[in-house]
C-alpha atoms as a PDB file:
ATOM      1  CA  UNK A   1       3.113   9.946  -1.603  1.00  0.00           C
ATOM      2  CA  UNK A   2       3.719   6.917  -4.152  1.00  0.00           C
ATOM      3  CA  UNK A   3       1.610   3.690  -3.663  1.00  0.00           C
ATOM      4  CA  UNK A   4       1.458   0.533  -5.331  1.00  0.00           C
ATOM      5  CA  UNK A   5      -1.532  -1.570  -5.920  1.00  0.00           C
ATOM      6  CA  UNK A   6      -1.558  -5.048  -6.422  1.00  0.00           C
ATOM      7  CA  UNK A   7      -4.798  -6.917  -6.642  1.00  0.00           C
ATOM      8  CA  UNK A   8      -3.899  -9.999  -4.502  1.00  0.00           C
ATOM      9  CA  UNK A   9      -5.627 -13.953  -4.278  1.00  0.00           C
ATOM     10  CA  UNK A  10      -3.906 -13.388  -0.995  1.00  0.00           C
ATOM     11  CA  UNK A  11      -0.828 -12.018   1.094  1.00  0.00           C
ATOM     12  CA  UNK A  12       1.029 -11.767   4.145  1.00  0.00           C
ATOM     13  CA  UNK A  13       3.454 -10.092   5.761  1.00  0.00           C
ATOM     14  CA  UNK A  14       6.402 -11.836   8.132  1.00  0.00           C
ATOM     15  CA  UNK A  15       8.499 -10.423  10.611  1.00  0.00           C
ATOM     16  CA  UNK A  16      11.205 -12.665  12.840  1.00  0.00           C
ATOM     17  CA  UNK A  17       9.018 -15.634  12.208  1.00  0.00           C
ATOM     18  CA  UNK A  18       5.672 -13.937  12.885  1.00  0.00           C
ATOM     19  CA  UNK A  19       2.647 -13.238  10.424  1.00  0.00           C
ATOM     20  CA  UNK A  20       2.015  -9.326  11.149  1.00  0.00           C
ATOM     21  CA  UNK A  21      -0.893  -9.364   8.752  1.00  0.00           C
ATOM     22  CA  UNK A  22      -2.464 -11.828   6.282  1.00  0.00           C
ATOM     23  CA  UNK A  23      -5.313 -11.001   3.707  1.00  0.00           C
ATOM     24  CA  UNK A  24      -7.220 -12.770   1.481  1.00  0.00           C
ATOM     25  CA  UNK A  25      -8.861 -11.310  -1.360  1.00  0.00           C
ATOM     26  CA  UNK A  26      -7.946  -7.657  -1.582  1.00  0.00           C
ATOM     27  CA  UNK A  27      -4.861  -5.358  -2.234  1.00  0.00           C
ATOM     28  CA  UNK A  28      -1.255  -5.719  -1.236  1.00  0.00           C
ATOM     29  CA  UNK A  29      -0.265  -2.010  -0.918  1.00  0.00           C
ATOM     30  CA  UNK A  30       3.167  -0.806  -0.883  1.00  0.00           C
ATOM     31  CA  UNK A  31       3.345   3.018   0.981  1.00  0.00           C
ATOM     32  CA  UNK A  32       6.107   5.191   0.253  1.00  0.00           C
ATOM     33  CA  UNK A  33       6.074   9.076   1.552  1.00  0.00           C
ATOM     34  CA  UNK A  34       7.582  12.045   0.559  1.00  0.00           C
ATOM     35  CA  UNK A  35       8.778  14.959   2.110  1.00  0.00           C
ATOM     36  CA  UNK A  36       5.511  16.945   1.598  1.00  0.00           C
ATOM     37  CA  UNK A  37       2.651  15.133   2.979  1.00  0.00           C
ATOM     38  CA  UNK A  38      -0.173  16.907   4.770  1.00  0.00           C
ATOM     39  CA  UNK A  39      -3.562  15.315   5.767  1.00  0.00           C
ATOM     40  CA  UNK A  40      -5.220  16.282   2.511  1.00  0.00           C
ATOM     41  CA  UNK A  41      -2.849  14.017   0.742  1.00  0.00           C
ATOM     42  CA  UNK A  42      -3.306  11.250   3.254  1.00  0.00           C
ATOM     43  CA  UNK A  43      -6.926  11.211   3.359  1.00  0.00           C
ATOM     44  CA  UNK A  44      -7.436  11.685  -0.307  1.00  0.00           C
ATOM     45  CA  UNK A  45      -4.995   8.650  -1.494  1.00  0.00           C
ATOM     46  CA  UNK A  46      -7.006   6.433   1.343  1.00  0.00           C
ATOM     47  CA  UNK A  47     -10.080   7.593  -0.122  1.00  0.00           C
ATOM     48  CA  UNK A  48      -8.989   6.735  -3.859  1.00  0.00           C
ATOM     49  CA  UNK A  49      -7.430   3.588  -2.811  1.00  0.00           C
ATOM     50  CA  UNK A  50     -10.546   2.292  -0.841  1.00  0.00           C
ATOM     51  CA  UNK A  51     -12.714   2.955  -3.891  1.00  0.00           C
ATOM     52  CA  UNK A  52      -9.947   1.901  -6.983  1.00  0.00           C
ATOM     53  CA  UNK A  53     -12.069   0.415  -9.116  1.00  0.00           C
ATOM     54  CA  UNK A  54      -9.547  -2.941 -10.174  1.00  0.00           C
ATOM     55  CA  UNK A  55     -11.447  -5.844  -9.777  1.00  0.00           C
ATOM     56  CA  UNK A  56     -13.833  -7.580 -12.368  1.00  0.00           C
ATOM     57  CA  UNK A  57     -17.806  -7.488 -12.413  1.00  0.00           C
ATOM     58  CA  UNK A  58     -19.953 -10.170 -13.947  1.00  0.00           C
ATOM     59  CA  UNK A  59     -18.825  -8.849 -17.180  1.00  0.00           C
ATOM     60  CA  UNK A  60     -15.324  -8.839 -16.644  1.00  0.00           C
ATOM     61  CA  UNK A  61     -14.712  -5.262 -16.545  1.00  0.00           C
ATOM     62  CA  UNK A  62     -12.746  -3.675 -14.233  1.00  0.00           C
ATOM     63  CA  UNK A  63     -15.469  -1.790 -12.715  1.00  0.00           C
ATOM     64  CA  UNK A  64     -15.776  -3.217  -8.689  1.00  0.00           C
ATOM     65  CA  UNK A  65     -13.559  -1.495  -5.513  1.00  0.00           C
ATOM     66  CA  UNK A  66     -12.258  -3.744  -2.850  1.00  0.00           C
ATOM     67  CA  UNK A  67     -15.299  -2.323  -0.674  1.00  0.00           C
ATOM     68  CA  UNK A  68     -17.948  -4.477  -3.296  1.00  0.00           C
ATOM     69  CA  UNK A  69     -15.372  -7.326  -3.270  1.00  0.00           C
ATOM     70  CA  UNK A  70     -15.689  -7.592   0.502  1.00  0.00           C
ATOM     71  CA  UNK A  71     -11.797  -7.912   0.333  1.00  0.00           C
ATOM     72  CA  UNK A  72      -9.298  -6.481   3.005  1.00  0.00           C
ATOM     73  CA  UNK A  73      -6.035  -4.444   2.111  1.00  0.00           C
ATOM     74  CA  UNK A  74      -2.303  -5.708   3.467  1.00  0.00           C
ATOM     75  CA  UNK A  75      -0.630  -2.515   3.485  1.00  0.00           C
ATOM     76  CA  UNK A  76       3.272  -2.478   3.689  1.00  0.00           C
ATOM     77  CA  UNK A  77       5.267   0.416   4.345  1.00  0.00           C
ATOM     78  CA  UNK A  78       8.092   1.161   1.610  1.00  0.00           C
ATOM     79  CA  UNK A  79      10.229   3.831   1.731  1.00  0.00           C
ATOM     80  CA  UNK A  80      12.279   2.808  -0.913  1.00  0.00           C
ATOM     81  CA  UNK A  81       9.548   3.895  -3.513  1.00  0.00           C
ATOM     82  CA  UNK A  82      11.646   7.569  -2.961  1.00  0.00           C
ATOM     83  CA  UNK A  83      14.833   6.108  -4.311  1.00  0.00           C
ATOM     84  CA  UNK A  84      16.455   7.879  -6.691  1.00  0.00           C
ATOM     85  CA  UNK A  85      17.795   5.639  -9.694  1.00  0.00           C
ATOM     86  CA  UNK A  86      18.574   8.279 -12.119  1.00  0.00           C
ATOM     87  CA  UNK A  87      22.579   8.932 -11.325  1.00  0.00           C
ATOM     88  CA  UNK A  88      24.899   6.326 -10.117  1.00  0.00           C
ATOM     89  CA  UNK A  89      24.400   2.661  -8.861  1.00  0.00           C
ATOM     90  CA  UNK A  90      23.181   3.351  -5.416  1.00  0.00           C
ATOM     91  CA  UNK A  91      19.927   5.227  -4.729  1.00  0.00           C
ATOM     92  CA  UNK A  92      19.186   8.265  -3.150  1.00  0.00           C
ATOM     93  CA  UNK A  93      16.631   8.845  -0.582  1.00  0.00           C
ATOM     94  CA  UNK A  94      17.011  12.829  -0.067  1.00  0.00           C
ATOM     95  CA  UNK A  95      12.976  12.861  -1.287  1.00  0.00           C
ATOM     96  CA  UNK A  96      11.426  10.027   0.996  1.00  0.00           C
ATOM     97  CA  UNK A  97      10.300  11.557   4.243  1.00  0.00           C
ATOM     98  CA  UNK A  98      12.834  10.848   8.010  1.00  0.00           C
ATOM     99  CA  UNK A  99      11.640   7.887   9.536  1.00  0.00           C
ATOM    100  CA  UNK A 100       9.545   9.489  12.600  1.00  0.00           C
ATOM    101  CA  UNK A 101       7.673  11.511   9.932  1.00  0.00           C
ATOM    102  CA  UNK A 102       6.683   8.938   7.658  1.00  0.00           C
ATOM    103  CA  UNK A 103       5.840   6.428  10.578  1.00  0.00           C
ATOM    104  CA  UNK A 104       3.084   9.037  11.841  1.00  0.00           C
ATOM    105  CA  UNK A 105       1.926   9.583   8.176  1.00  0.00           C
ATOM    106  CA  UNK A 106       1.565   5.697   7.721  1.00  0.00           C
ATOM    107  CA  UNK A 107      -0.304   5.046  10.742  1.00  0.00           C
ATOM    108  CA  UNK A 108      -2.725   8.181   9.772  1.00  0.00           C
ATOM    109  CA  UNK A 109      -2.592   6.749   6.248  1.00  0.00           C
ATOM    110  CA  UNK A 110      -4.234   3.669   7.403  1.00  0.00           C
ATOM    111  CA  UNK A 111      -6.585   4.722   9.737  1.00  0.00           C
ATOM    112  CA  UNK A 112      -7.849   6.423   6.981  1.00  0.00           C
ATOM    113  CA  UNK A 113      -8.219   3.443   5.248  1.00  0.00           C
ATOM    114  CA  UNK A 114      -9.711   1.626   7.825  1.00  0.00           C
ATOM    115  CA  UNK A 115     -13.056   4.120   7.875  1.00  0.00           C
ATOM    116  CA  UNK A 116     -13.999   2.122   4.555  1.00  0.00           C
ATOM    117  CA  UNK A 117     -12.051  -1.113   4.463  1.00  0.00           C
ATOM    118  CA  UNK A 118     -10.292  -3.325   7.306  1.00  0.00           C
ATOM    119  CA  UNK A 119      -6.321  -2.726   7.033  1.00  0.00           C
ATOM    120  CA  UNK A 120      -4.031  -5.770   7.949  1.00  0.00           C
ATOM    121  CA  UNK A 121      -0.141  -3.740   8.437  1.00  0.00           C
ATOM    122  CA  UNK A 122       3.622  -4.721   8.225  1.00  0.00           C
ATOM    123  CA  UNK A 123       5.866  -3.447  10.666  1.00  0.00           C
ATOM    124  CA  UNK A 124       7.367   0.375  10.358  1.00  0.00           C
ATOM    125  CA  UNK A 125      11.127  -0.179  10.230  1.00  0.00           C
ATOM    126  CA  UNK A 126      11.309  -3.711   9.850  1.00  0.00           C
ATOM    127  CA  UNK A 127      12.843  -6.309   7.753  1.00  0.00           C
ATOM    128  CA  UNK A 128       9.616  -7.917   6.507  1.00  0.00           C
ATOM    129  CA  UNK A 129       8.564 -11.190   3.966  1.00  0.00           C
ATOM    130  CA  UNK A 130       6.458 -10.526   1.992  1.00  0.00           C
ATOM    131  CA  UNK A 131       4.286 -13.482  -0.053  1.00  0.00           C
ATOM    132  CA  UNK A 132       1.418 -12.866  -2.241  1.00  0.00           C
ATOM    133  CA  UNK A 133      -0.585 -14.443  -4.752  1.00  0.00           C
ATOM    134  CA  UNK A 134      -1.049 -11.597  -7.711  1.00  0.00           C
ATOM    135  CA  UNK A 135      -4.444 -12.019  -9.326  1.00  0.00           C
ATOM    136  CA  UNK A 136      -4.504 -10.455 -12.832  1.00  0.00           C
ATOM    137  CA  UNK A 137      -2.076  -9.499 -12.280  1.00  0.00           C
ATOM    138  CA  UNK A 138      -2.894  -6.321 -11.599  1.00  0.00           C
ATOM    139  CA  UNK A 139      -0.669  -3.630 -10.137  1.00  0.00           C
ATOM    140  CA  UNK A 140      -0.633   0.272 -10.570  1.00  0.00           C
ATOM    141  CA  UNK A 141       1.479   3.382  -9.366  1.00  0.00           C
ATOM    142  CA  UNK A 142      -0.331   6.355  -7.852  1.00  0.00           C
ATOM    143  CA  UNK A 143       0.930   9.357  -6.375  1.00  0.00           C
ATOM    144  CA  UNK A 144       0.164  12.363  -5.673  1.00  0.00           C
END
């Protein structure tokens, strides 16, 4: 499972015409899974996500989750974080999980989130628009 994390001013998501989700304050999250993902790794990437200590306290340090912040999180599904850059000019996606599989792990995925923070979605399988405000910025890669 690969994630980006951008700390976001705001974002939303549009599909056909149509806002699908809009936050303000929070994380834009970009979800990308693999071919082995179980419930451990679901849970446990909602869990570190929820409590990612990237925005600022009093002092400035980054030492506050999105929980203190009272922010929400966008989150966007991305398979394309499994493409394989390494040979050719056209990426591979052997490693990113089939499209039924990864839909069920991305609605799991946020429903975990959602037990600590509310969760504003794209659309699985669509061509989405994405606009966001980066505060920082601030964006980091984790897997596991």
């Amino acid at each position: 499972m690969r994630v980006i994390v951008q700390r976001v001013k705001s974002a939303k998501c549009i599909v056909n015409q149509e806002i699908t989700g809009a936050i303000d304050n929070g994380l834009l999250i970009f979800v990308g899974f693999g071919l082995t993902e179980d419930e451990y790794k679901l849970k446990a990437m909602a869990q570190k996500i929820a409590h990612a200590r990237v925005f600022e306290d009093a002092e400035g340090k980054m030492n506050l989750d999105v929980i203190e912040t009272q922010g929400k999180i966008l989150s966007i599904s991305q398979f394309t974080l499994y493409g394989d850059t390494r040979k050719g000019n056209r990426p591979s996606f052997d490693q990113a999980a089939k499209a039924l599989d990864a839909a069920a792990f991305y609605k799991r995925f946020n429903a975990y989130l959602a037990e600590w923070i509310p969760v504003e979605t794209g659309l699985f399988q669509a061509h989405m628009e994405i606009e966001s405000i980066n505060d920082g910025p601030v964006t980091l890669l984790y897997e596991n």
